[in-house]
PDB file of N, CA and C in Angstrom:
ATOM      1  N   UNK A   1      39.925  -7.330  63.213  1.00  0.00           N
ATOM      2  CA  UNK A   1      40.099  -8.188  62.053  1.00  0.00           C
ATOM      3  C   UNK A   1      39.526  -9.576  62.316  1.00  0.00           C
ATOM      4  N   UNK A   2      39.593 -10.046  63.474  1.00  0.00           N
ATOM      5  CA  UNK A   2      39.155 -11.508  64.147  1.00  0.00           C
ATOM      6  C   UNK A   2      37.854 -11.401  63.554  1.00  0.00           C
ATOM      7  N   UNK A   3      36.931 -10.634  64.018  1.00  0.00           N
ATOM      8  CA  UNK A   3      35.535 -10.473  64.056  1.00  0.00           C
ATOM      9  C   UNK A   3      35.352 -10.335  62.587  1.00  0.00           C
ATOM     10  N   UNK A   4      35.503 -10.035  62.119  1.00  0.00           N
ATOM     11  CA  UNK A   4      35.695  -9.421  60.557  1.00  0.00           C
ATOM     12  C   UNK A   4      35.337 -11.061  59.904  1.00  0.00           C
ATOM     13  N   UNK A   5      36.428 -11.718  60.345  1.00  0.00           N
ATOM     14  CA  UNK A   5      36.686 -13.155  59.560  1.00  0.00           C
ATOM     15  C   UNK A   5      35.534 -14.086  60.355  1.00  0.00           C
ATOM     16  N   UNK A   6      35.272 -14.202  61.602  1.00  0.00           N
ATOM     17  CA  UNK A   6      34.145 -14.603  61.889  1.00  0.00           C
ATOM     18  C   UNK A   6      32.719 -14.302  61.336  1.00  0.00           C
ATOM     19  N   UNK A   7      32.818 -13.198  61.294  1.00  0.00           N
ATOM     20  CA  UNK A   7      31.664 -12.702  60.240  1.00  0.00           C
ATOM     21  C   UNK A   7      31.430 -13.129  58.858  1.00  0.00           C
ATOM     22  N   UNK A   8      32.754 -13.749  58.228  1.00  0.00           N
ATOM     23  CA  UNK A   8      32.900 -13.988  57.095  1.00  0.00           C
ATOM     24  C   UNK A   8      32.666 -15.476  56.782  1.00  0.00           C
ATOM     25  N   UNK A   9      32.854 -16.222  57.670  1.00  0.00           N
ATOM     26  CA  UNK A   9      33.108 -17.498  58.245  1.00  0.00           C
ATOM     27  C   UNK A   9      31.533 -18.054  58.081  1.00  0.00           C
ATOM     28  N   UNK A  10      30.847 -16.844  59.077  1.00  0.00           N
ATOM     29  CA  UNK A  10      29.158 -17.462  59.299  1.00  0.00           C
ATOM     30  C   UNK A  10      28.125 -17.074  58.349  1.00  0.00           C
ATOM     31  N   UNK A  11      28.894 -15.858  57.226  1.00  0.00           N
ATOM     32  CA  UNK A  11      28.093 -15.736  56.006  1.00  0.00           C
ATOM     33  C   UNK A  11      28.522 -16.597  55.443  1.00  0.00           C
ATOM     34  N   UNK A  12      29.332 -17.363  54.815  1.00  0.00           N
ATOM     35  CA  UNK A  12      29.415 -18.191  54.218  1.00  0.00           C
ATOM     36  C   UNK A  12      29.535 -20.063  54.237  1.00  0.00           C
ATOM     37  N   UNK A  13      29.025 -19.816  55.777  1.00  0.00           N
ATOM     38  CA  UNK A  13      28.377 -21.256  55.726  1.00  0.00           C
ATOM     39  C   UNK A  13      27.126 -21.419  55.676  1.00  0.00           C
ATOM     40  N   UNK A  14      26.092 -20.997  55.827  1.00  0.00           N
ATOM     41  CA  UNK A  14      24.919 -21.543  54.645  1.00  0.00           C
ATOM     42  C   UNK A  14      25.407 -21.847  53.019  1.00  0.00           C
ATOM     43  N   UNK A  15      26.249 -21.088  52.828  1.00  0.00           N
ATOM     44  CA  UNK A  15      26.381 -21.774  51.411  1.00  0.00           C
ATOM     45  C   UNK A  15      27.028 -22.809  51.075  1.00  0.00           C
ATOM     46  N   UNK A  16      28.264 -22.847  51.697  1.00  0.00           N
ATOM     47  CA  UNK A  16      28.772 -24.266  52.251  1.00  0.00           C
ATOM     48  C   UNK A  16      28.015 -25.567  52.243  1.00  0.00           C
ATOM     49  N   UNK A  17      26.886 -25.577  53.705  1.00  0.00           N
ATOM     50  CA  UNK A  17      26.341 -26.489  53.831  1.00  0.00           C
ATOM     51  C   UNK A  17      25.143 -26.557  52.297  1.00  0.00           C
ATOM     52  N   UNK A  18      24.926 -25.653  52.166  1.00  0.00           N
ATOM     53  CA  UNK A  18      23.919 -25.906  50.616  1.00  0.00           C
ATOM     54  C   UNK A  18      24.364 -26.602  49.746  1.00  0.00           C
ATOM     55  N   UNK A  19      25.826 -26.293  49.699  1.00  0.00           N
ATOM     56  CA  UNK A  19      26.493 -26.928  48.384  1.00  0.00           C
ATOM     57  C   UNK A  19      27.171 -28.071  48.746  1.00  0.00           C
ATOM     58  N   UNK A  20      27.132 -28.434  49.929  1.00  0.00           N
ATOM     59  CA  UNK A  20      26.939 -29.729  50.257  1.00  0.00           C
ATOM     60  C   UNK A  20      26.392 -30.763  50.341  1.00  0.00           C
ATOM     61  N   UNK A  21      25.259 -30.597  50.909  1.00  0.00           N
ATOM     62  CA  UNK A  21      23.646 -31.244  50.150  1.00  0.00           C
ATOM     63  C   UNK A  21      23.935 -31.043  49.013  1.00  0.00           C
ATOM     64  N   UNK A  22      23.464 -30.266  47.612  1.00  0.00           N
ATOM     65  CA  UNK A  22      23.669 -30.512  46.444  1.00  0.00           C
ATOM     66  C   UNK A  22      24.634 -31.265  45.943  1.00  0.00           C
ATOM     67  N   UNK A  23      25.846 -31.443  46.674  1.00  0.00           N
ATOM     68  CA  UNK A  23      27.157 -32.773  46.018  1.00  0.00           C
ATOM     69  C   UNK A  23      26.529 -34.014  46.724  1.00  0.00           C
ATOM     70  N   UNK A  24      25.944 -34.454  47.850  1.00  0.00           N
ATOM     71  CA  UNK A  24      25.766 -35.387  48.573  1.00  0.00           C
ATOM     72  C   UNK A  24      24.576 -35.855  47.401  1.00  0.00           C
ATOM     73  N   UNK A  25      23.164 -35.301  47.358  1.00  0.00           N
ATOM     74  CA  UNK A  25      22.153 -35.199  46.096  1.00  0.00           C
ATOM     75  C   UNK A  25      22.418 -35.851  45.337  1.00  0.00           C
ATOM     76  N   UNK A  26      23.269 -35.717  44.890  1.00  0.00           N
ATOM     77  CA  UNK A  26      23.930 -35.364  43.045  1.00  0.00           C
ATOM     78  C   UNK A  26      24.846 -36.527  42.892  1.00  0.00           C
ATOM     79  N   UNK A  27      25.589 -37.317  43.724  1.00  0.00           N
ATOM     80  CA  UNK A  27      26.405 -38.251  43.741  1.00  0.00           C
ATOM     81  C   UNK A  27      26.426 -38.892  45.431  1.00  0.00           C
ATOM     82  N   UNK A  28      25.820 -39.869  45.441  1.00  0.00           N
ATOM     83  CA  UNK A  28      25.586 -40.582  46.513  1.00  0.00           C
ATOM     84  C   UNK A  28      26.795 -40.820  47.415  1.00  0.00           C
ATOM     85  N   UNK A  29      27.658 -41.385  46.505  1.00  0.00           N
ATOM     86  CA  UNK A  29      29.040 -41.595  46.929  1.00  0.00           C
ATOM     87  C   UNK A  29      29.760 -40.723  47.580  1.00  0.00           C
ATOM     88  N   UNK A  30      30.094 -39.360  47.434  1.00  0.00           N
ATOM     89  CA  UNK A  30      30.202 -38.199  48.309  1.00  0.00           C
ATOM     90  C   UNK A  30      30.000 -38.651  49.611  1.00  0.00           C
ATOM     91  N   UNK A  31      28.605 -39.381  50.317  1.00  0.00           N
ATOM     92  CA  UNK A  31      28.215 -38.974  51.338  1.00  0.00           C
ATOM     93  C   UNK A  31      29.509 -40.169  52.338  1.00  0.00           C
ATOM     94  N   UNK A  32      29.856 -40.861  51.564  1.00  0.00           N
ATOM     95  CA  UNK A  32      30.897 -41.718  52.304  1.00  0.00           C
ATOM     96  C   UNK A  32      31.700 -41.415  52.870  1.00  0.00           C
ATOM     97  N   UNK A  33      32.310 -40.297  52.715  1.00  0.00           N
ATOM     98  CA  UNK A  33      34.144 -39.686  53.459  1.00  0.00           C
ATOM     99  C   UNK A  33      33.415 -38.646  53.619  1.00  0.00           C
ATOM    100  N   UNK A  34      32.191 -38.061  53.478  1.00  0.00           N
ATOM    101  CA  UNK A  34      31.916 -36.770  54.102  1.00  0.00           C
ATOM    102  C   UNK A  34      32.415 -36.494  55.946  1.00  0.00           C
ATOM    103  N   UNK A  35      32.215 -37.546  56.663  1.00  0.00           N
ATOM    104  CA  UNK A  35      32.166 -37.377  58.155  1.00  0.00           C
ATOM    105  C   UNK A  35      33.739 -37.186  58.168  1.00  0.00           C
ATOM    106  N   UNK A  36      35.012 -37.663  57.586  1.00  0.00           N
ATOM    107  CA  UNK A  36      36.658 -37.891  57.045  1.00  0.00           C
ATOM    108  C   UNK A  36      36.579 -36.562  57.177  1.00  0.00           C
ATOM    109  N   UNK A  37      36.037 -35.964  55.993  1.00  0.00           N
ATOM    110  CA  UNK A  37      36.483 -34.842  55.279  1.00  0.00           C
ATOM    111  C   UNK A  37      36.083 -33.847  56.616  1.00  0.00           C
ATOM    112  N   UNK A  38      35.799 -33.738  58.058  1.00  0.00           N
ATOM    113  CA  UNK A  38      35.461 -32.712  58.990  1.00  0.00           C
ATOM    114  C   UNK A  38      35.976 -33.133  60.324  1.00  0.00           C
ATOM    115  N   UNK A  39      37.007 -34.517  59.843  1.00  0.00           N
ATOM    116  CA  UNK A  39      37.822 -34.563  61.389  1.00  0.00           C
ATOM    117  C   UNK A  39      37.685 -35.691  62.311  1.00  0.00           C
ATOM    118  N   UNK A  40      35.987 -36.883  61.523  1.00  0.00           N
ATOM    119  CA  UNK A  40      35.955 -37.594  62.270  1.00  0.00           C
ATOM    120  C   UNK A  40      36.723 -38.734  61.976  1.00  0.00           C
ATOM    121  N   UNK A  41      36.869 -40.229  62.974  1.00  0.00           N
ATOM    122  CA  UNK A  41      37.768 -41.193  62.528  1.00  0.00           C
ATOM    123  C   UNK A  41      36.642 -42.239  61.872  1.00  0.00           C
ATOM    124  N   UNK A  42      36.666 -42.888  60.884  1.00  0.00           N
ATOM    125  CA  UNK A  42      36.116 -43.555  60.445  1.00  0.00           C
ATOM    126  C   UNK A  42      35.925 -44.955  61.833  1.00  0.00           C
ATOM    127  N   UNK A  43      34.917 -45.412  61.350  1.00  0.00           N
ATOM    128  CA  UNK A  43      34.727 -46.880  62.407  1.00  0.00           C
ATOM    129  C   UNK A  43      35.773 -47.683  62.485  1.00  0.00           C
ATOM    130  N   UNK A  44      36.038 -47.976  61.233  1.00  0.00           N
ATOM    131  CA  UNK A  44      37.430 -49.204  60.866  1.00  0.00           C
ATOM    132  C   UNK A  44      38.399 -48.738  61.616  1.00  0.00           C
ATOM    133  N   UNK A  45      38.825 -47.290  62.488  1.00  0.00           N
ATOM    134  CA  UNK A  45      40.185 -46.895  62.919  1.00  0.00           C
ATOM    135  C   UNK A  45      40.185 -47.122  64.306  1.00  0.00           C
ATOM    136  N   UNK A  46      41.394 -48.101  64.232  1.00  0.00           N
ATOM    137  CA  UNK A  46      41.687 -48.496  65.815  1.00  0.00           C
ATOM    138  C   UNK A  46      42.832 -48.080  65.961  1.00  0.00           C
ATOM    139  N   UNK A  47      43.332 -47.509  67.410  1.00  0.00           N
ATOM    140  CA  UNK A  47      44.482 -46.887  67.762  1.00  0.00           C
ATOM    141  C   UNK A  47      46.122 -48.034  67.716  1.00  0.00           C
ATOM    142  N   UNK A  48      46.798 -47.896  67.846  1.00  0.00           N
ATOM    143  CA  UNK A  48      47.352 -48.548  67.446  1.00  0.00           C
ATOM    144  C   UNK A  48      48.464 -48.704  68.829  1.00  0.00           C
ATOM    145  N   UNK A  49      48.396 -47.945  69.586  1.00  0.00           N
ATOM    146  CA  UNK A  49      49.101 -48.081  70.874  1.00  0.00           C
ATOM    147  C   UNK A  49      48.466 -47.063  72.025  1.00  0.00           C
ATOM    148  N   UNK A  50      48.389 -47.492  72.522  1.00  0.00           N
ATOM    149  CA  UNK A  50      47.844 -46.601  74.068  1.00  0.00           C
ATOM    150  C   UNK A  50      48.437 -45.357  73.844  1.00  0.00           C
ATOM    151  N   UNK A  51      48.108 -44.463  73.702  1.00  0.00           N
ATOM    152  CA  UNK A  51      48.435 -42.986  74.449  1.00  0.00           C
ATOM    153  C   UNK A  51      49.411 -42.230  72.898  1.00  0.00           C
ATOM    154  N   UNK A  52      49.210 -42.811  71.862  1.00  0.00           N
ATOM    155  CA  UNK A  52      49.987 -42.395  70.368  1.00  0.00           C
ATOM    156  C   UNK A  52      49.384 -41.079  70.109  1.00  0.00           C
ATOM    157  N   UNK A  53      50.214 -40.241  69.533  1.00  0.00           N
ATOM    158  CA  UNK A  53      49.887 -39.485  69.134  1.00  0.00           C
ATOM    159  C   UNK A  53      50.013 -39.230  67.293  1.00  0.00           C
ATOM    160  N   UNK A  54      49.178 -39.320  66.746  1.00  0.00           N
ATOM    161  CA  UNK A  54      49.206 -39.134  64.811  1.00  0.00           C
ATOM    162  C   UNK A  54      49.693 -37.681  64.781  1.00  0.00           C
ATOM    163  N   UNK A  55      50.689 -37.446  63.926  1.00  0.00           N
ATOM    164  CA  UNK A  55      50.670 -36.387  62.951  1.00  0.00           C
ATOM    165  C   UNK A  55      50.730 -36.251  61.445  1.00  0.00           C
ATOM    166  N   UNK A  56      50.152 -35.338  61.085  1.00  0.00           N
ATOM    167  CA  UNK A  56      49.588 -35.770  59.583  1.00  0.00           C
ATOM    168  C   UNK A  56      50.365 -34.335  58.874  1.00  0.00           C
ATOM    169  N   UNK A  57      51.067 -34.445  58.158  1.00  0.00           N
ATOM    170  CA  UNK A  57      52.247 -33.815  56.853  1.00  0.00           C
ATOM    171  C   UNK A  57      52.275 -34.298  55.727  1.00  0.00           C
ATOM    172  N   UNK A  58      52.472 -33.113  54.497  1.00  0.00           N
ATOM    173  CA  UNK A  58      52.226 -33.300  53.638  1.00  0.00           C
ATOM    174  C   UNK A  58      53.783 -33.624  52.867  1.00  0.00           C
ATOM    175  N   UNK A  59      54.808 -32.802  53.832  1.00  0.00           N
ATOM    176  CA  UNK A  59      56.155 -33.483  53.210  1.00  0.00           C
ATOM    177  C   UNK A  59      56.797 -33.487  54.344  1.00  0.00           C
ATOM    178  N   UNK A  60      57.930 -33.929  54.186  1.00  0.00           N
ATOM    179  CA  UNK A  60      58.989 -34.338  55.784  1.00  0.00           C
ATOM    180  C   UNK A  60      59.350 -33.093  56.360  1.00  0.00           C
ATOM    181  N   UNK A  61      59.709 -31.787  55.799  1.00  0.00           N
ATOM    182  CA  UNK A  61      59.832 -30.374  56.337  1.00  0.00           C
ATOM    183  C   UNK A  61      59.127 -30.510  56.713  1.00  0.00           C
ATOM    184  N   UNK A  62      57.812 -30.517  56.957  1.00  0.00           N
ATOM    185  CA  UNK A  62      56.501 -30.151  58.256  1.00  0.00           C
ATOM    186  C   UNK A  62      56.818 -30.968  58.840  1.00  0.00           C
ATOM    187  N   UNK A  63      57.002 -31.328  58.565  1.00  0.00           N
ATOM    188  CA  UNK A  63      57.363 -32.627  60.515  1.00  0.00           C
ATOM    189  C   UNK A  63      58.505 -32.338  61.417  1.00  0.00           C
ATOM    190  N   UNK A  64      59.388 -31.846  60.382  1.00  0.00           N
ATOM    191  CA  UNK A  64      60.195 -31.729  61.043  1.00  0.00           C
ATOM    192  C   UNK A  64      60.791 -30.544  61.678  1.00  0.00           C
TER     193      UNK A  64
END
């Protein structure tokens, strides 16, 4: 089943990245939080204490 979804994963990123270019294209602005939107930290983000760890939840049950 792993392989299955890997397989599924790498057919469907060419289309992904296609239709990515076409939003980036198409609205300039897109290309701003694109690097956000895949995990990286923007420049402006400075850590805020030595050795912190972020966790990111969408309500207080996941955190907790």
């Amino acid at each position: 089943m792993f392989i299955l979804y890997r397989l599924l994963e790498l057919a469907a990123l060419p289309i992904l990245l296609l239709y990515l270019l076409g939003r980036c294209l198409k609205d300039r602005r897109y290309l701003r939080g694109l690097g956000e939107r895949f995990g990286r930290l923007p420049g402006s983000f400075r850590q805020t204490a030595p050795g912190a760890i972020w966790l990111h939840a969408v309500s207080v049950g996941e955190a907790v």
